[in-house]
Protein backbone atom coordinates (compact mmCIF):
# COMPACT_ATOMS: atom_id res chain seq x y z
CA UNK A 1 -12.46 -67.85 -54.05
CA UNK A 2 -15.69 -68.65 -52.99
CA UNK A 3 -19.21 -67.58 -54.53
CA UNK A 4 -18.49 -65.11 -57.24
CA UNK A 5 -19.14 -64.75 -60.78
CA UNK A 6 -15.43 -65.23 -61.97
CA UNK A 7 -15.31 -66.68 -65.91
CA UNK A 8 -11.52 -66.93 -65.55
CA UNK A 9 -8.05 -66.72 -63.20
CA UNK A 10 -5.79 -64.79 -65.11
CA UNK A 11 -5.76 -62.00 -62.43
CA UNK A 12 -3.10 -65.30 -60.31
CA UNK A 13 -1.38 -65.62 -63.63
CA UNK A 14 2.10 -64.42 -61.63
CA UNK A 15 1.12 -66.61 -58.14
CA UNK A 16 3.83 -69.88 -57.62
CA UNK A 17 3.23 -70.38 -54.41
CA UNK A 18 -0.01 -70.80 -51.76
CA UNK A 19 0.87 -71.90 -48.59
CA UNK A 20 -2.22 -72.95 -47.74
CA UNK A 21 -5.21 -74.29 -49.50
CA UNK A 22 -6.90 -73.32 -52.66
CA UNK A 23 -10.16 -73.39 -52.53
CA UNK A 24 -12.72 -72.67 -55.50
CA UNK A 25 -16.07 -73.17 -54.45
CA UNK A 26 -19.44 -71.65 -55.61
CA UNK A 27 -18.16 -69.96 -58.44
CA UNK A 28 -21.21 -70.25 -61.12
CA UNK A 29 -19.47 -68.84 -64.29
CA UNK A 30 -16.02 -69.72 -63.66
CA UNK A 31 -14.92 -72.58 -67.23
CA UNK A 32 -11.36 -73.36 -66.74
CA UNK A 33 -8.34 -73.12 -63.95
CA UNK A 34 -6.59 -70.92 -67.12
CA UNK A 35 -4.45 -68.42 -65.10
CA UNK A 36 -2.84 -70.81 -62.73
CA UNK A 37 -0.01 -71.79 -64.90
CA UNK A 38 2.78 -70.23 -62.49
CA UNK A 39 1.45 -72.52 -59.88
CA UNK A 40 3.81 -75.20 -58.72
CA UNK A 41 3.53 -75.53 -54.50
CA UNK A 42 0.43 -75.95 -52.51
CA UNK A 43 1.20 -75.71 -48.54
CA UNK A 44 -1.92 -77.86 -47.84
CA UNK A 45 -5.29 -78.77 -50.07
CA UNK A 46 -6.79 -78.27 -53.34
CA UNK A 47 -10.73 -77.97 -52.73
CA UNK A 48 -12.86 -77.68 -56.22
CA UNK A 49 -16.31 -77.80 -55.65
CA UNK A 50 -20.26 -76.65 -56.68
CA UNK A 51 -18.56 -75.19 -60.02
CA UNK A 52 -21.49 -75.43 -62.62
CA UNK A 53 -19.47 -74.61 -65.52
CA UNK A 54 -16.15 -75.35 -64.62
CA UNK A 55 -15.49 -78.29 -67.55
CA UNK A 56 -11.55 -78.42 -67.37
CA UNK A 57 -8.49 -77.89 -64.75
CA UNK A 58 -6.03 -76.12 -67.53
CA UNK A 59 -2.98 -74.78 -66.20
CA UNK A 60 -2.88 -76.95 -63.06
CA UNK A 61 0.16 -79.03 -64.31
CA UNK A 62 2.70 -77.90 -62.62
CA UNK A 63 1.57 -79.73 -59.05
CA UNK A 64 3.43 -82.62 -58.34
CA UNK A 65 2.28 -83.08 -54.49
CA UNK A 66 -0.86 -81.94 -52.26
CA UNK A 67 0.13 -82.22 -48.54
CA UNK A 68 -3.72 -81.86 -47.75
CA UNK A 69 -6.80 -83.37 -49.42
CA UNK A 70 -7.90 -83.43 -53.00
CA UNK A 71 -11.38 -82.38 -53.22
CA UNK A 72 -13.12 -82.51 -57.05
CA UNK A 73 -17.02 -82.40 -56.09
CA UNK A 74 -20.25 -80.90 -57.62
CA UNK A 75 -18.54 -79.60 -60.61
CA UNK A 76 -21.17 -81.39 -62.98
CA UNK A 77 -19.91 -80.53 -66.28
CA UNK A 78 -16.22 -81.30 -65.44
CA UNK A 79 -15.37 -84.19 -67.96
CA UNK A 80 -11.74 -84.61 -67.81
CA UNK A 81 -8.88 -84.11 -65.13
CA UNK A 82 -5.71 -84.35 -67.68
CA UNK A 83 -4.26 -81.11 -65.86
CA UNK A 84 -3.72 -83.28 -62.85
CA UNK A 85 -0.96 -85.76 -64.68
CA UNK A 86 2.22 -85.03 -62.67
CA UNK A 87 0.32 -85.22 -59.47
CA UNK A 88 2.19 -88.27 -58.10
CA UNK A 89 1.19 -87.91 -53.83
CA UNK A 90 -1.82 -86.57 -51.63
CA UNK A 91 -1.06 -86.92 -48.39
CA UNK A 92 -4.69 -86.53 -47.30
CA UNK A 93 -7.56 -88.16 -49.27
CA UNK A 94 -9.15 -87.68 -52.20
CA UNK A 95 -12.70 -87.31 -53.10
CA UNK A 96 -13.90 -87.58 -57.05
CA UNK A 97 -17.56 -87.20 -57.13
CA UNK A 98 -20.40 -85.74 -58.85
CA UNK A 99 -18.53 -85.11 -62.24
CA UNK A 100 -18.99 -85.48 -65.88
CA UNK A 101 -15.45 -87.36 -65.84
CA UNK A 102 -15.67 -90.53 -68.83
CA UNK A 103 -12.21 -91.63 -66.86
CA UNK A 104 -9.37 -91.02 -64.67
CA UNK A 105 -6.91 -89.53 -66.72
CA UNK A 106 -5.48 -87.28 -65.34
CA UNK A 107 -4.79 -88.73 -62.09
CA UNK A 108 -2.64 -91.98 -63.74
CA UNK A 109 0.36 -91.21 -62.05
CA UNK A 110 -0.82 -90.73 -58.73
CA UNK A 111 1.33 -93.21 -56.66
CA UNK A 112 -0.22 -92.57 -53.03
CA UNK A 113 -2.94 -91.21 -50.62
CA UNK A 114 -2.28 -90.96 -47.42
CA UNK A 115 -5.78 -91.65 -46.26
CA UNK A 116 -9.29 -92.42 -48.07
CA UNK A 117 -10.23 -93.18 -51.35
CA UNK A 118 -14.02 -91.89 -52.97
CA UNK A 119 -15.05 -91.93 -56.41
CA UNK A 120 -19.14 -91.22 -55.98
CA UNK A 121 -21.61 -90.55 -58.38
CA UNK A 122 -19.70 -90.01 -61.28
CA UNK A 123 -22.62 -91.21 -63.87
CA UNK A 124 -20.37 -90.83 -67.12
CA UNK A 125 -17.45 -93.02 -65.41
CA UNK A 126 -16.78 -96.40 -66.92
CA UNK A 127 -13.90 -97.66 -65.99
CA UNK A 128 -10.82 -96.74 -63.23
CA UNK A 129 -7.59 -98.94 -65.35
CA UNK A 130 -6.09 -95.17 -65.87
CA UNK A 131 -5.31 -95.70 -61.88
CA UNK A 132 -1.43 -96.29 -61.88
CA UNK A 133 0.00 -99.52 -61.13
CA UNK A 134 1.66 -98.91 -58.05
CA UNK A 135 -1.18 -96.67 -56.53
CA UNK A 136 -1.24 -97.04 -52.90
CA UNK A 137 -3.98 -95.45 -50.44
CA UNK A 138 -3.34 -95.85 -46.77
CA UNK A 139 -6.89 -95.93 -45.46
CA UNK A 140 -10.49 -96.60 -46.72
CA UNK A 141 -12.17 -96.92 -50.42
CA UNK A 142 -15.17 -96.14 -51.37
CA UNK A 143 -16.47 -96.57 -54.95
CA UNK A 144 -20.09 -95.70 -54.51
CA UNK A 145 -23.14 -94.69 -56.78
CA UNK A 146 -21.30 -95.00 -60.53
CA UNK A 147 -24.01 -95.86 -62.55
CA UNK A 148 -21.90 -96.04 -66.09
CA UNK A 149 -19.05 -97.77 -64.42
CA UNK A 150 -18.59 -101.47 -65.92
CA UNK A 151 -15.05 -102.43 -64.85
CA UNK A 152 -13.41 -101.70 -61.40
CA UNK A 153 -10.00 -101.81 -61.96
CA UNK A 154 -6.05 -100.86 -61.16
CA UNK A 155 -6.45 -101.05 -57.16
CA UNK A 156 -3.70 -103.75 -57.20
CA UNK A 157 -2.59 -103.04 -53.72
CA UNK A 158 -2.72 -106.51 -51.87
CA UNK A 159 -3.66 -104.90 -48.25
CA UNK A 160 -6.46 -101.88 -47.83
CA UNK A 161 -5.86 -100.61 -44.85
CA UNK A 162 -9.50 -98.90 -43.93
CA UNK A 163 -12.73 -99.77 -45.17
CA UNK A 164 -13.22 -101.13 -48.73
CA UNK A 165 -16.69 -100.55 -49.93
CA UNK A 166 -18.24 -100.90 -53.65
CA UNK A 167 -22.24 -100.04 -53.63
CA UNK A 168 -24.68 -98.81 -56.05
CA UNK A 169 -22.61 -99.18 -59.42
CA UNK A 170 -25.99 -100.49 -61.10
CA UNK A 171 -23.50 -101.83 -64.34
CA UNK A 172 -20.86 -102.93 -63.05
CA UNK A 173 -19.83 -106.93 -64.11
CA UNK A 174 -16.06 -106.82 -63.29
CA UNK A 175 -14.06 -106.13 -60.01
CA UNK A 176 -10.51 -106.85 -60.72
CA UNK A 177 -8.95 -107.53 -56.95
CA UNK A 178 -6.57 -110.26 -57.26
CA UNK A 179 -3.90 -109.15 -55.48
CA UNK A 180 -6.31 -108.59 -52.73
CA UNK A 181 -5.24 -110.10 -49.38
CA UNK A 182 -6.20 -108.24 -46.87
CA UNK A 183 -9.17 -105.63 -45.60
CA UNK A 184 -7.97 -104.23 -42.10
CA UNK A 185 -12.02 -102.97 -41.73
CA UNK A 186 -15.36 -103.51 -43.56
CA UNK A 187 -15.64 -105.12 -46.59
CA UNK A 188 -18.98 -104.51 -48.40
CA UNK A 189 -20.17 -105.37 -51.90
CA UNK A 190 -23.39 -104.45 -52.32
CA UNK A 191 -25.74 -103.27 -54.91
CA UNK A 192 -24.83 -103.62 -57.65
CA UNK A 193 -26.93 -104.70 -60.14
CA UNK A 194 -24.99 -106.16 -63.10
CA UNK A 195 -22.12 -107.94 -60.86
CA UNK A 196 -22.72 -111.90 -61.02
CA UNK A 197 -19.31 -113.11 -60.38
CA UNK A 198 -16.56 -112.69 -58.55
């Protein structure tokens, strides 16, 4: 559904299935994911992007899996996520970024992405510990640009497998990463302003 001037969904109220993506992009008056309740298989990703007034993900709670990516971008008055809470696997990556989120609810029992990581200029977010404990993600990530975020934490995962890069979080003091044994790639800390200590 790209570039309309949908305010609602209902008119998918009786769709359970897309076998490919969803994709919601452009969609200036469009509030709430309210007429998706019947929704319970995606066939590949879930792309939500340059929504201006798209503030919650209602009636997504029926998706336990995404075989593609998760994309949540540009949707700047989007403050929570809580739709997403049985999503437990993305088998592609995931991108959070450019969102009025305060947290990560919402996403706390995602166990694994199957490639990168990116949480990016999220200027309300201030802390990741809603990350579940086991949560796995098989390539790079990046946690860039944050500028409310204080506390990196619940990437307990003792190998990264990719890059791992944390950059322009201008208040961030703690980065919790003692499990942390391994980065297969880069490793870059940089920028950010309020970290003294490791």
């Amino acid at each position: 559904v790209l570039r309309v001037p949908l305010s609602h969904l209902d008119f998918l109220s009786d769709v359970t299935t897309i076998s490919g993506s969803l994709v919601l992009d452009g969609n200036p008056n469009l509030t709430t994911m309210a007429g998706l309740q019947s929704l319970n298989f995606l066939g590949q990703s879930l792309l939500l992007q340059n929504n201006a007034m798209l503030d919650s993900l209602q009636d997504l709670n029926s998706l336990t899996s995404i075989p593609g990516d998760l994309v949540i971008q540009a949707n700047p008055t989007l403050n929570n996520i809580d739709a997403l809470d049985q999503l437990t696997n993305v088998q592609g990556y995931v991108i959070i970024s450019d969102t009025a989120l305060l947290n990560l609810v919402g996403i706390q029992n995602l166990e694994t992405v199957g490639q990168s990581f990116t949480l990016s200029n999220n200027p309300a977010l201030t802390d990741t510990s809603d990350l579940h404990s086991a949560f796995m993600v098989n390539g790079s990530i990046f946690i860039e640009d944050n500028n409310a975020l204080t506390a990196l934490q619940g990437i307990t995962q003792p190998i990264i497998f990719g890059e791992f890069i944390v950059k322009n979080n201008a208040t961030l003091t703690t980065l919790e990463l003692a499990t942390l044994t391994e980065v297969q790639q880069g490793l870059k800390i940089q920028n950010n302003d309020s970290l003294i200590d490791l």
